[in-house]
PDB file of N, CA and C in Angstrom:
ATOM      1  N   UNK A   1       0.853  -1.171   0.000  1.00  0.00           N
ATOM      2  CA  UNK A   1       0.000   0.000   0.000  1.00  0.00           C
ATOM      3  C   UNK A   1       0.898   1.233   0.000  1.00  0.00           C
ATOM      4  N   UNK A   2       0.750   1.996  -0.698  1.00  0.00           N
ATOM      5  CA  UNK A   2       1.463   3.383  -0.709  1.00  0.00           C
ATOM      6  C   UNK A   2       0.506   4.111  -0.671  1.00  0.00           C
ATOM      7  N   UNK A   3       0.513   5.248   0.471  1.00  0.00           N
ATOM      8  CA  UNK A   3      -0.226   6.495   0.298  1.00  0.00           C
ATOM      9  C   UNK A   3       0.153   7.596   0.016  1.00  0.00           C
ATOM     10  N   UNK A   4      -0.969   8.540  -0.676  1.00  0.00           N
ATOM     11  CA  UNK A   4      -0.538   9.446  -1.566  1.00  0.00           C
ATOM     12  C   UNK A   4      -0.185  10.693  -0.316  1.00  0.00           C
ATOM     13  N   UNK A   5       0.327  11.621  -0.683  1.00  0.00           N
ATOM     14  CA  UNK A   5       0.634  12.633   0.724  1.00  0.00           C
ATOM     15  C   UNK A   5      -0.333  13.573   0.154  1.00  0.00           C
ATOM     16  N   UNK A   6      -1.600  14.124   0.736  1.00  0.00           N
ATOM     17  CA  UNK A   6      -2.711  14.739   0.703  1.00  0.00           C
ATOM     18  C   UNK A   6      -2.418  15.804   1.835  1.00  0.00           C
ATOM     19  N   UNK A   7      -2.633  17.158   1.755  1.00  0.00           N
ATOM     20  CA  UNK A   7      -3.657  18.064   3.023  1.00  0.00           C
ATOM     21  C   UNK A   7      -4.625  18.397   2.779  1.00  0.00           C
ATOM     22  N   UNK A   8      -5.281  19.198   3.198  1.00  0.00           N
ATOM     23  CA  UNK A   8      -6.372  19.904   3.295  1.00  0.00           C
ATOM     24  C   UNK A   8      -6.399  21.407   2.606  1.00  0.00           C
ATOM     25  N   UNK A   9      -5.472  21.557   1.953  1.00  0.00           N
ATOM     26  CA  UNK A   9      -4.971  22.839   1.375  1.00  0.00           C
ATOM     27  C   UNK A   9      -5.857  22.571  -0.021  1.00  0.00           C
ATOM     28  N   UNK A  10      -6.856  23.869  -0.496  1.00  0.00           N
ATOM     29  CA  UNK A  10      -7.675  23.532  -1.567  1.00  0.00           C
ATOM     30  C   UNK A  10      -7.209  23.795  -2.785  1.00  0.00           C
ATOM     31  N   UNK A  11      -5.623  23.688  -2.832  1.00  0.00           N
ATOM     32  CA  UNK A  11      -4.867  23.686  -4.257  1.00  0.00           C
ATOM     33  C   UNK A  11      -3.681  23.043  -3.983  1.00  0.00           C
ATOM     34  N   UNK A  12      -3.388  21.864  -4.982  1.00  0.00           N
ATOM     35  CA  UNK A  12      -1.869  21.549  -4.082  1.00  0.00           C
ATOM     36  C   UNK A  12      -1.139  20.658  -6.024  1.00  0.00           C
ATOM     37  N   UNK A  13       0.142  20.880  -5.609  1.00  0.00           N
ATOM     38  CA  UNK A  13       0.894  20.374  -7.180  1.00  0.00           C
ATOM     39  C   UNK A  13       1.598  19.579  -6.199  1.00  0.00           C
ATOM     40  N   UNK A  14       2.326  18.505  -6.943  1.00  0.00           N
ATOM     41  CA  UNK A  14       3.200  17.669  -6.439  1.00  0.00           C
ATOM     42  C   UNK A  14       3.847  16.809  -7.272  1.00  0.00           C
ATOM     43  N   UNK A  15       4.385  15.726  -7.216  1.00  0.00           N
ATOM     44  CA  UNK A  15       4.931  14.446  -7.821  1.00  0.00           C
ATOM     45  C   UNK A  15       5.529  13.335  -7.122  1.00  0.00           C
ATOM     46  N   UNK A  16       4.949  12.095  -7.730  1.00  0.00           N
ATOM     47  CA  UNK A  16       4.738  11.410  -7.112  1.00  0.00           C
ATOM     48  C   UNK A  16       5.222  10.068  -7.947  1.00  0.00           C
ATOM     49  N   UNK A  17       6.106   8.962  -7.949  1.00  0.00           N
ATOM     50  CA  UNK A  17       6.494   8.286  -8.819  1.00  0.00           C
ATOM     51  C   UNK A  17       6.007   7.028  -8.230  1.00  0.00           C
ATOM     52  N   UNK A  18       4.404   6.393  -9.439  1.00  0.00           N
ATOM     53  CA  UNK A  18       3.881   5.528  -8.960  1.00  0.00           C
ATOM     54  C   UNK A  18       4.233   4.540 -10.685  1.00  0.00           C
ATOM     55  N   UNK A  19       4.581   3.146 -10.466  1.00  0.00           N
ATOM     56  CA  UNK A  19       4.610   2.009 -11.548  1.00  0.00           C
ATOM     57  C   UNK A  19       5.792   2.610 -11.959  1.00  0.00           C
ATOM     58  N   UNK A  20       6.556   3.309 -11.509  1.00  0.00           N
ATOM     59  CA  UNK A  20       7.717   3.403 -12.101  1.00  0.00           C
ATOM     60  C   UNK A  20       7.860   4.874 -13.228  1.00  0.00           C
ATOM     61  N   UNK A  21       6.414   5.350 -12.998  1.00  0.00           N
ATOM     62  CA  UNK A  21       6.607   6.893 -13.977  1.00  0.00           C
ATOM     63  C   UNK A  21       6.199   7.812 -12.701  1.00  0.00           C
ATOM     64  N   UNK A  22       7.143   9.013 -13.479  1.00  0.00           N
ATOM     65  CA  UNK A  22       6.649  10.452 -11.915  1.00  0.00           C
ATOM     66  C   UNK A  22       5.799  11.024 -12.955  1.00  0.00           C
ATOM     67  N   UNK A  23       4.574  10.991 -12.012  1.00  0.00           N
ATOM     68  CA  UNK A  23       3.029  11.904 -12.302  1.00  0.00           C
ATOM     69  C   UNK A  23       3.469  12.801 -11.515  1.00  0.00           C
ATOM     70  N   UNK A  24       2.804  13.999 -12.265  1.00  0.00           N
ATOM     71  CA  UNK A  24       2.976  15.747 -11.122  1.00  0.00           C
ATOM     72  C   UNK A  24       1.161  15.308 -11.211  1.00  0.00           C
ATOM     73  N   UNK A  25       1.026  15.832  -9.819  1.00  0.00           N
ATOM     74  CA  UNK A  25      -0.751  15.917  -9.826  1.00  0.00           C
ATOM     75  C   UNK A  25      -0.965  17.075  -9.141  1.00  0.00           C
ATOM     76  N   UNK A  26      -2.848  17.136  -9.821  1.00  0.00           N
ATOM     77  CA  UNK A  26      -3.347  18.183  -8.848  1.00  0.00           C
ATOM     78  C   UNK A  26      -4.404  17.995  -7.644  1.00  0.00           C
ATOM     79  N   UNK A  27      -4.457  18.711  -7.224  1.00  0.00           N
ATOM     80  CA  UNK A  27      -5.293  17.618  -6.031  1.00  0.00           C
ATOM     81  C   UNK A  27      -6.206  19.792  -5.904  1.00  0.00           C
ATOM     82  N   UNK A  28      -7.675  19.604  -6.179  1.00  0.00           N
ATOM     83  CA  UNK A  28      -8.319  20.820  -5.989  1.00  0.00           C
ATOM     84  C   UNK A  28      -9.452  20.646  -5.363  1.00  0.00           C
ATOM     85  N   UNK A  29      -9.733  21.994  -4.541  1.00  0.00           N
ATOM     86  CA  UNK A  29     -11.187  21.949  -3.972  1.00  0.00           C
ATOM     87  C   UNK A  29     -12.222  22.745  -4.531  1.00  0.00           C
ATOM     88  N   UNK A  30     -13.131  22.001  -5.337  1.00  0.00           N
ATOM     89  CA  UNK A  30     -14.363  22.619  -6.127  1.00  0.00           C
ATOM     90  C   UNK A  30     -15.551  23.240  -4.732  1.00  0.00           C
ATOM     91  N   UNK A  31     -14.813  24.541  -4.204  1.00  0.00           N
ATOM     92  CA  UNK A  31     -15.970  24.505  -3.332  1.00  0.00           C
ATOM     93  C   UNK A  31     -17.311  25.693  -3.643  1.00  0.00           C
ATOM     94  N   UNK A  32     -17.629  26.008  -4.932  1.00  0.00           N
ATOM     95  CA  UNK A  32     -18.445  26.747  -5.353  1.00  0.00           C
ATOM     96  C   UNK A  32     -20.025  26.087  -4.983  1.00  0.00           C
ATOM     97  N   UNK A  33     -20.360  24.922  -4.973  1.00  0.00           N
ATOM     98  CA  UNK A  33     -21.343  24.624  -4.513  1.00  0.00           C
ATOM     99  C   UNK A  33     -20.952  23.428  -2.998  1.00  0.00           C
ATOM    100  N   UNK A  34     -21.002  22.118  -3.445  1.00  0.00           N
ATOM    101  CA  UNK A  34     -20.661  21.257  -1.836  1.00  0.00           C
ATOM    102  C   UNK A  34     -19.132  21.206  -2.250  1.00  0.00           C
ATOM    103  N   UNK A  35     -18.457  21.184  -1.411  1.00  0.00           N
ATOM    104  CA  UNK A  35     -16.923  20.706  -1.212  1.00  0.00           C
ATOM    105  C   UNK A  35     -16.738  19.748  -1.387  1.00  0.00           C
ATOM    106  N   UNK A  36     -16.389  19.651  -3.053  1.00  0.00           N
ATOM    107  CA  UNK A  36     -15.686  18.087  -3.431  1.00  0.00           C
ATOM    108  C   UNK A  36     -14.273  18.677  -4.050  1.00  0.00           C
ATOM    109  N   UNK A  37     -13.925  17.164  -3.695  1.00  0.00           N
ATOM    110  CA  UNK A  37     -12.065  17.231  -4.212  1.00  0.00           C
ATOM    111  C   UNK A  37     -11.807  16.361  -5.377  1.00  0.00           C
ATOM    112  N   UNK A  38     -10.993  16.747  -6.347  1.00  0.00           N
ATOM    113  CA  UNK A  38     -10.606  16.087  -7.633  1.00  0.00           C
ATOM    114  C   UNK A  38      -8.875  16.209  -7.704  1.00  0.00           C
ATOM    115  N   UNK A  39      -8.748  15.251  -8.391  1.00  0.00           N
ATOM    116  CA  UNK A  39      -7.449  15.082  -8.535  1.00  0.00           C
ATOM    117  C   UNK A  39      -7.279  14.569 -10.275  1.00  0.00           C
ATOM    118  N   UNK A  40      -6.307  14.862 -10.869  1.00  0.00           N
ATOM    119  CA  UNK A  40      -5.591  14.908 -11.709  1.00  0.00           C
ATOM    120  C   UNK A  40      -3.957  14.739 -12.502  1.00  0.00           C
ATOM    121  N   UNK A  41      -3.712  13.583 -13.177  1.00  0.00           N
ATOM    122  CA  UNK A  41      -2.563  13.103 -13.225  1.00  0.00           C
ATOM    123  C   UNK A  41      -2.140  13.640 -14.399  1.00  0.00           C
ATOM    124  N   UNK A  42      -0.742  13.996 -14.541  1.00  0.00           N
ATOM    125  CA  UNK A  42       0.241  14.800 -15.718  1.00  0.00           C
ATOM    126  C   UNK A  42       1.630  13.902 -15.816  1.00  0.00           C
ATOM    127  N   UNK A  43       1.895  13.918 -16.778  1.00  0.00           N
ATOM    128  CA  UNK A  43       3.234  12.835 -17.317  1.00  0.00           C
ATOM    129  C   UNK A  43       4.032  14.291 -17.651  1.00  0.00           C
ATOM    130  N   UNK A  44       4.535  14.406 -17.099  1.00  0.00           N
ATOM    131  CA  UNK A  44       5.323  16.696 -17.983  1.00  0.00           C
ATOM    132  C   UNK A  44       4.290  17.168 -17.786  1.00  0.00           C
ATOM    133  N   UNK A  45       3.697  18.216 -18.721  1.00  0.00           N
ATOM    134  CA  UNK A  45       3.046  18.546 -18.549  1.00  0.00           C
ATOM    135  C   UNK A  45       1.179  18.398 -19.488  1.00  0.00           C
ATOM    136  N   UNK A  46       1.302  16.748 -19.966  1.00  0.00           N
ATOM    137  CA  UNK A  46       0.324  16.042 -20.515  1.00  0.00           C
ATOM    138  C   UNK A  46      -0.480  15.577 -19.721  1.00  0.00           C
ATOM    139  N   UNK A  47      -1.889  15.649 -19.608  1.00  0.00           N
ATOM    140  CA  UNK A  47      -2.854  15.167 -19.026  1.00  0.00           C
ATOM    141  C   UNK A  47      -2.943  14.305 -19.283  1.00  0.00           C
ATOM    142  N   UNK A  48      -2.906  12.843 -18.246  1.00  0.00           N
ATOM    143  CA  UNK A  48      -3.132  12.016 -18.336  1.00  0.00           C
ATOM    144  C   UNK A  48      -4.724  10.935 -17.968  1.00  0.00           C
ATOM    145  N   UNK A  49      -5.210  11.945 -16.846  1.00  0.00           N
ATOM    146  CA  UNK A  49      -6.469  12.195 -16.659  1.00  0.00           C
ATOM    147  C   UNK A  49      -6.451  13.459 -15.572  1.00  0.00           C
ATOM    148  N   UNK A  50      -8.139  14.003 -16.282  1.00  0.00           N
ATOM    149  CA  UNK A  50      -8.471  14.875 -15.214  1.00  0.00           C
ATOM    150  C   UNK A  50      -9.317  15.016 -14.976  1.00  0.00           C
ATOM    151  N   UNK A  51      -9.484  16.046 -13.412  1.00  0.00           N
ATOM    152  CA  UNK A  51     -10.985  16.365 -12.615  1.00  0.00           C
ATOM    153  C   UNK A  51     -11.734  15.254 -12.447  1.00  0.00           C
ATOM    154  N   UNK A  52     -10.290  13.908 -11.976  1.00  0.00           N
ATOM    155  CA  UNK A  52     -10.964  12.469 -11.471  1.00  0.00           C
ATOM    156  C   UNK A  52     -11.864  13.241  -9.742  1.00  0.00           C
ATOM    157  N   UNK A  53     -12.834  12.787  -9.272  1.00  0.00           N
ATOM    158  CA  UNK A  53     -13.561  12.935  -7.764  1.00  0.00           C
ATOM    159  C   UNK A  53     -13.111  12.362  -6.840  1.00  0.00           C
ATOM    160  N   UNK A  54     -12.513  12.601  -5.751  1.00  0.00           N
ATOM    161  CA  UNK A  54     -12.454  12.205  -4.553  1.00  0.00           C
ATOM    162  C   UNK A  54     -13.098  11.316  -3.961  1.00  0.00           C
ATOM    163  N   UNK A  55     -14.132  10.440  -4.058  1.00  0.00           N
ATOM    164  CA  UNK A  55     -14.958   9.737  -3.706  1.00  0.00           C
ATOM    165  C   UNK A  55     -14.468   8.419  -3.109  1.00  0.00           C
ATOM    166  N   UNK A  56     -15.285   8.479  -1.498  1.00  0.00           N
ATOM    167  CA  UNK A  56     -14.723   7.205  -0.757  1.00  0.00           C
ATOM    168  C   UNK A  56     -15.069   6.293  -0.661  1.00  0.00           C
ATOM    169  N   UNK A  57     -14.494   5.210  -0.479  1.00  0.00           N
ATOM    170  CA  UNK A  57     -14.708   3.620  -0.776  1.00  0.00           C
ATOM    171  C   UNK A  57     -14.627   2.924  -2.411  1.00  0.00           C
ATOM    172  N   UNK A  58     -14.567   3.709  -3.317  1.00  0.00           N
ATOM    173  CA  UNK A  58     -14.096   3.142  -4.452  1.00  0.00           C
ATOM    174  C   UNK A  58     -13.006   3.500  -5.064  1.00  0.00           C
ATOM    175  N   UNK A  59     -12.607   2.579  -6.432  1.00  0.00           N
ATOM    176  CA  UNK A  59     -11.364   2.986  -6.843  1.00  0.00           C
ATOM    177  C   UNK A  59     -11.836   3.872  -7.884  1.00  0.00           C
ATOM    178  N   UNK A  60     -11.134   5.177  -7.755  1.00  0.00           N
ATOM    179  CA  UNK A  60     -11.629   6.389  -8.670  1.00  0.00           C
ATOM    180  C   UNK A  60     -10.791   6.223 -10.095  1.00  0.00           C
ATOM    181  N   UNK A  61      -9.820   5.495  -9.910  1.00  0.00           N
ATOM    182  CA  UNK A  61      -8.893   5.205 -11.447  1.00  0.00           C
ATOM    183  C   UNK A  61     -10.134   3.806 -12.332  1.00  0.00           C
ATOM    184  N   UNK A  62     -10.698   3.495 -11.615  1.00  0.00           N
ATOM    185  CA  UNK A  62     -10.772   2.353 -12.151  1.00  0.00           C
ATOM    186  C   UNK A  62     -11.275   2.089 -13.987  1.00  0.00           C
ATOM    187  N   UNK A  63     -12.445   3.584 -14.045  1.00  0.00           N
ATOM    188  CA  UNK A  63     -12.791   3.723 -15.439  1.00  0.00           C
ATOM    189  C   UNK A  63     -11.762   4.623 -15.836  1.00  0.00           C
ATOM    190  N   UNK A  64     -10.305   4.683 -16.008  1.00  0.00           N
ATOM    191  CA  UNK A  64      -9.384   5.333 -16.583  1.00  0.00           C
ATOM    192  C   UNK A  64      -8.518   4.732 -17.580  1.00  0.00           C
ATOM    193  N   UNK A  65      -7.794   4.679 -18.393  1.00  0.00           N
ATOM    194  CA  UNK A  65      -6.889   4.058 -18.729  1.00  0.00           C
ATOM    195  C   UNK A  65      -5.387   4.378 -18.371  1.00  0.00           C
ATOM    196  N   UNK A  66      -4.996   4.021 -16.911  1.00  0.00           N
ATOM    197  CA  UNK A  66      -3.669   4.862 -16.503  1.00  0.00           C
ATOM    198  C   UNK A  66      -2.793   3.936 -16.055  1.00  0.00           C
ATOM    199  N   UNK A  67      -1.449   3.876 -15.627  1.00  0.00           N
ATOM    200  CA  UNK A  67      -1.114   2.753 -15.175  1.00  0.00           C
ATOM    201  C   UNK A  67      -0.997   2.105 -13.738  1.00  0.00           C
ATOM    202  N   UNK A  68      -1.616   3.530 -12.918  1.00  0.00           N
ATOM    203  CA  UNK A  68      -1.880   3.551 -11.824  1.00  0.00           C
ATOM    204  C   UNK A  68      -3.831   3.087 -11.539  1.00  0.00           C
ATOM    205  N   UNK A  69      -3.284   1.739 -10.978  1.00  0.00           N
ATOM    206  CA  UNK A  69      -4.823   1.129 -10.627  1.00  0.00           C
ATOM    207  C   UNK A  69      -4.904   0.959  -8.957  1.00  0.00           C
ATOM    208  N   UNK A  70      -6.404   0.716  -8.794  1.00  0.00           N
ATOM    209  CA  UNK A  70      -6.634   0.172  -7.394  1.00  0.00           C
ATOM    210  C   UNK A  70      -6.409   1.927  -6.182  1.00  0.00           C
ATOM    211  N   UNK A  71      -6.595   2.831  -6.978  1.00  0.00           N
ATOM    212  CA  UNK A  71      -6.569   3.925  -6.090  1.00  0.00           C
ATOM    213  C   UNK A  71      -7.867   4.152  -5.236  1.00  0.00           C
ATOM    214  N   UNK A  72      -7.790   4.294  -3.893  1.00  0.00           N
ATOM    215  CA  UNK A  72      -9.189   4.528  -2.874  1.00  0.00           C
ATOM    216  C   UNK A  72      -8.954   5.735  -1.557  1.00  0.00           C
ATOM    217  N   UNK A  73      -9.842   6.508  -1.964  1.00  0.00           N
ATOM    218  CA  UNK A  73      -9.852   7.551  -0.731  1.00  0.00           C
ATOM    219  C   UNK A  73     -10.834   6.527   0.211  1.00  0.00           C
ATOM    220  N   UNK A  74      -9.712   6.411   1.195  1.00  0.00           N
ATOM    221  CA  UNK A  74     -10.636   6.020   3.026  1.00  0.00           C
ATOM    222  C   UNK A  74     -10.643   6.404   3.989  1.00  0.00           C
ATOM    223  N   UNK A  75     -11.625   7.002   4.619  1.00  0.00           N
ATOM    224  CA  UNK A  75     -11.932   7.596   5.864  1.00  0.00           C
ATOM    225  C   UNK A  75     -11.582   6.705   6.672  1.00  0.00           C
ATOM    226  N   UNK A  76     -11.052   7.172   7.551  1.00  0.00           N
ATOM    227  CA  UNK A  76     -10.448   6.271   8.809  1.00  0.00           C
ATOM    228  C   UNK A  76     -11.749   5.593   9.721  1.00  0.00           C
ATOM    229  N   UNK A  77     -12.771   6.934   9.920  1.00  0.00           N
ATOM    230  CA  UNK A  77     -13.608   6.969  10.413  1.00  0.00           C
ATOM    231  C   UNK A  77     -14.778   5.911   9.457  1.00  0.00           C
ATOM    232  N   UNK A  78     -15.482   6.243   8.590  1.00  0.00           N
ATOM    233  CA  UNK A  78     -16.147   5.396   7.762  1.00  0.00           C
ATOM    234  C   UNK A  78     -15.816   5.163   6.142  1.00  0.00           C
ATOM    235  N   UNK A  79     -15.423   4.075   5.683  1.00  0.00           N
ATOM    236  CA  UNK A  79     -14.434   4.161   4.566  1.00  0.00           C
ATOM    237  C   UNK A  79     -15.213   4.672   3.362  1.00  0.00           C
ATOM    238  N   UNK A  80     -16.683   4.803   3.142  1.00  0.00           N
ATOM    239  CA  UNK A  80     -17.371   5.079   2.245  1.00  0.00           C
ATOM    240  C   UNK A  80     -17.701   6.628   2.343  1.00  0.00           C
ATOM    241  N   UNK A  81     -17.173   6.997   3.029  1.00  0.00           N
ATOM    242  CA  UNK A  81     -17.889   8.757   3.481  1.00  0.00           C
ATOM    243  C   UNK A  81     -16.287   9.209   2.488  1.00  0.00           C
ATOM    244  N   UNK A  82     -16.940  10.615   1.718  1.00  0.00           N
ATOM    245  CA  UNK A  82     -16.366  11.532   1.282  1.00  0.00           C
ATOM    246  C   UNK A  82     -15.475  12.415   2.059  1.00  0.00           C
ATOM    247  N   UNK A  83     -14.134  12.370   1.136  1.00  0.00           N
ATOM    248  CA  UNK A  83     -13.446  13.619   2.168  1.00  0.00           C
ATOM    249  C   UNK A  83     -13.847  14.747   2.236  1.00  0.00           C
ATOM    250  N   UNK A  84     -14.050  15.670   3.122  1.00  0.00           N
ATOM    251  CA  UNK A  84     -14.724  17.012   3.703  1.00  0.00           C
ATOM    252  C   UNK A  84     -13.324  17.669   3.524  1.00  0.00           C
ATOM    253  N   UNK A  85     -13.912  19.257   3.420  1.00  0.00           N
ATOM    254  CA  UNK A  85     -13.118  20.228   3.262  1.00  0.00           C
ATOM    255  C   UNK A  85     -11.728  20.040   4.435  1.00  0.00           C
ATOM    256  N   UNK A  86     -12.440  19.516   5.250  1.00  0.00           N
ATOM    257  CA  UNK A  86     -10.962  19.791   6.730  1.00  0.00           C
ATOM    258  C   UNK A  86     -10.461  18.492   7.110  1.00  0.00           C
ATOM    259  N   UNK A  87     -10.966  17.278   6.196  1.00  0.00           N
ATOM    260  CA  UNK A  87     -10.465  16.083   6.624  1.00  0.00           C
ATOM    261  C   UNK A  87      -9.185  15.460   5.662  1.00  0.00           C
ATOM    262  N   UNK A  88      -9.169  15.866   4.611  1.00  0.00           N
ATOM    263  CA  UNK A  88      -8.104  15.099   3.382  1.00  0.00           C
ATOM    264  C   UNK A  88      -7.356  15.399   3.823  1.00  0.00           C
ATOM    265  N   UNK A  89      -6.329  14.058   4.054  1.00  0.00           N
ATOM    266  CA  UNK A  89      -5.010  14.040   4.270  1.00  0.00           C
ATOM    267  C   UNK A  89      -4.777  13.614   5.602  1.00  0.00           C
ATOM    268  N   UNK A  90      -5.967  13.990   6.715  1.00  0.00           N
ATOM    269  CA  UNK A  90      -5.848  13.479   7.986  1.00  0.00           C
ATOM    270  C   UNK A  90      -6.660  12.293   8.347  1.00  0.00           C
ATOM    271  N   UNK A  91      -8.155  12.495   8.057  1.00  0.00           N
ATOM    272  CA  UNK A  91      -9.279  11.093   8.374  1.00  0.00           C
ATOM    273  C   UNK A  91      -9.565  10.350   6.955  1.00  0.00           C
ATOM    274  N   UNK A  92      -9.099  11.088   6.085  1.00  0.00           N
ATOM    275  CA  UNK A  92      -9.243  10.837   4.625  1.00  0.00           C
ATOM    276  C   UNK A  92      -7.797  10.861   3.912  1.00  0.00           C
ATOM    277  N   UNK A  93      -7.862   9.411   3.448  1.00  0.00           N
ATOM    278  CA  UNK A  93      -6.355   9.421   2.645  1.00  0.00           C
ATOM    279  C   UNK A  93      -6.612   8.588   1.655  1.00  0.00           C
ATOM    280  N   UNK A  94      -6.052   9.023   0.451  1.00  0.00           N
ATOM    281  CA  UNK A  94      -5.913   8.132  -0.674  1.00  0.00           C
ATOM    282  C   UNK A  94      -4.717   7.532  -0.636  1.00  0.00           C
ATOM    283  N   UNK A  95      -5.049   5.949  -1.495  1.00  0.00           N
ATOM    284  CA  UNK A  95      -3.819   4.891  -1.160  1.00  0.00           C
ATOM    285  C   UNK A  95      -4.278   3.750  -2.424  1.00  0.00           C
ATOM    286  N   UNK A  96      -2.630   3.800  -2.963  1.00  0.00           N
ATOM    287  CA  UNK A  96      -2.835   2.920  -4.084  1.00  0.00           C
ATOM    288  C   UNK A  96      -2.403   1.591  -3.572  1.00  0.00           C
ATOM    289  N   UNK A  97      -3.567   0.525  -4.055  1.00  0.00           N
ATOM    290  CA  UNK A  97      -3.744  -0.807  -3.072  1.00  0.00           C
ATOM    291  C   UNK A  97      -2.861  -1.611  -4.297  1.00  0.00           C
ATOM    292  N   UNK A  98      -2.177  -2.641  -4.235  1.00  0.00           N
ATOM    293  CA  UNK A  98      -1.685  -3.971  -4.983  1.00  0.00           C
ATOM    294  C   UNK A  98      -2.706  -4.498  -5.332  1.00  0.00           C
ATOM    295  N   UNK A  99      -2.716  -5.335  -6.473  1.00  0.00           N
ATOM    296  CA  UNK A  99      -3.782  -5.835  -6.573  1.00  0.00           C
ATOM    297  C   UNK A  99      -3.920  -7.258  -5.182  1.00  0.00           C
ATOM    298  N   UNK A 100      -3.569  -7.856  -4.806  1.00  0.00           N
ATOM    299  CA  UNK A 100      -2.917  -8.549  -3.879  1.00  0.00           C
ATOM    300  C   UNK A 100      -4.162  -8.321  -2.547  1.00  0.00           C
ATOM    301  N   UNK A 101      -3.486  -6.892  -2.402  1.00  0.00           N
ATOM    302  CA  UNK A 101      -4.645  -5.955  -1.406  1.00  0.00           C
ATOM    303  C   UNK A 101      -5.686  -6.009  -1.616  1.00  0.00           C
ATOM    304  N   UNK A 102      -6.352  -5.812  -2.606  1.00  0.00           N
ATOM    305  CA  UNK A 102      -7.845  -5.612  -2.933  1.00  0.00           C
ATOM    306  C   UNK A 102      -8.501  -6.708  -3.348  1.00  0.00           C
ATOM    307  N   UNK A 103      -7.708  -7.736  -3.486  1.00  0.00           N
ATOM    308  CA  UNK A 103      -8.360  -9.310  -3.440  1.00  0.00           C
ATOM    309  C   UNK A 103      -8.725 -10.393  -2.046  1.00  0.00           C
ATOM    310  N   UNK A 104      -7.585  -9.319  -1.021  1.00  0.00           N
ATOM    311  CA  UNK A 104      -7.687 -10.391   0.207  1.00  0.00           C
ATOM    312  C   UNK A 104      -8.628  -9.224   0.729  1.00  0.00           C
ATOM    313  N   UNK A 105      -8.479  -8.100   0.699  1.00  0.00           N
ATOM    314  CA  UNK A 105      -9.310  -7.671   1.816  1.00  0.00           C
ATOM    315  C   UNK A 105     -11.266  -7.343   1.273  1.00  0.00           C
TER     316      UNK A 105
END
């Protein structure tokens, strides 16, 4: 399991070298209506996907074609609840599972 390093900050760039390629991502907070978070993967500066949702308990890569699979935001607290504006990164963390992981558990 590797987790991704998330805060709560509603704009954040980074990079992150998952399968062996460094993605720069964005990680944003759409808070014009409810506070949802999206994230977005870049190879340089090529979109590789974007304005994927934050959404907990599933894998948000899964309808993607990327080489990063098995990604899940989980609340510590309840694994299906959405990260909230003040929780990502602390009760809410995304974590790319093995496939290994997501078969036993």
């Amino acid at each position: 399991m590797i987790e991704i390093p998330l805060t709560n900050n509603p704009e954040q760039f980074f990079s992150v070298t998952l399968t062996d390629i460094t993605y720069n991502i964005r990680v944003l907070l759409n808070s014009r209506t409810l506070p949802k978070w999206s994230i977005s993967f870049y190879i340089g500066d090529v979109a590789v996907v974007e304005g994927v949702m934050l959404c907990g308990g599933v894998n948000i890569l899964s309808q993607h074609n990327i080489a990063v699979k098995n990604a899940y935001v989980i609340n510590l607290d309840d694994p299906a609840q959405d990260p909230t504006r003040e929780d990502l990164g602390t009760d809410s963390v995304l974590v790319i599972l093995t496939d290994e992981e997501v078969s036993s558990g």
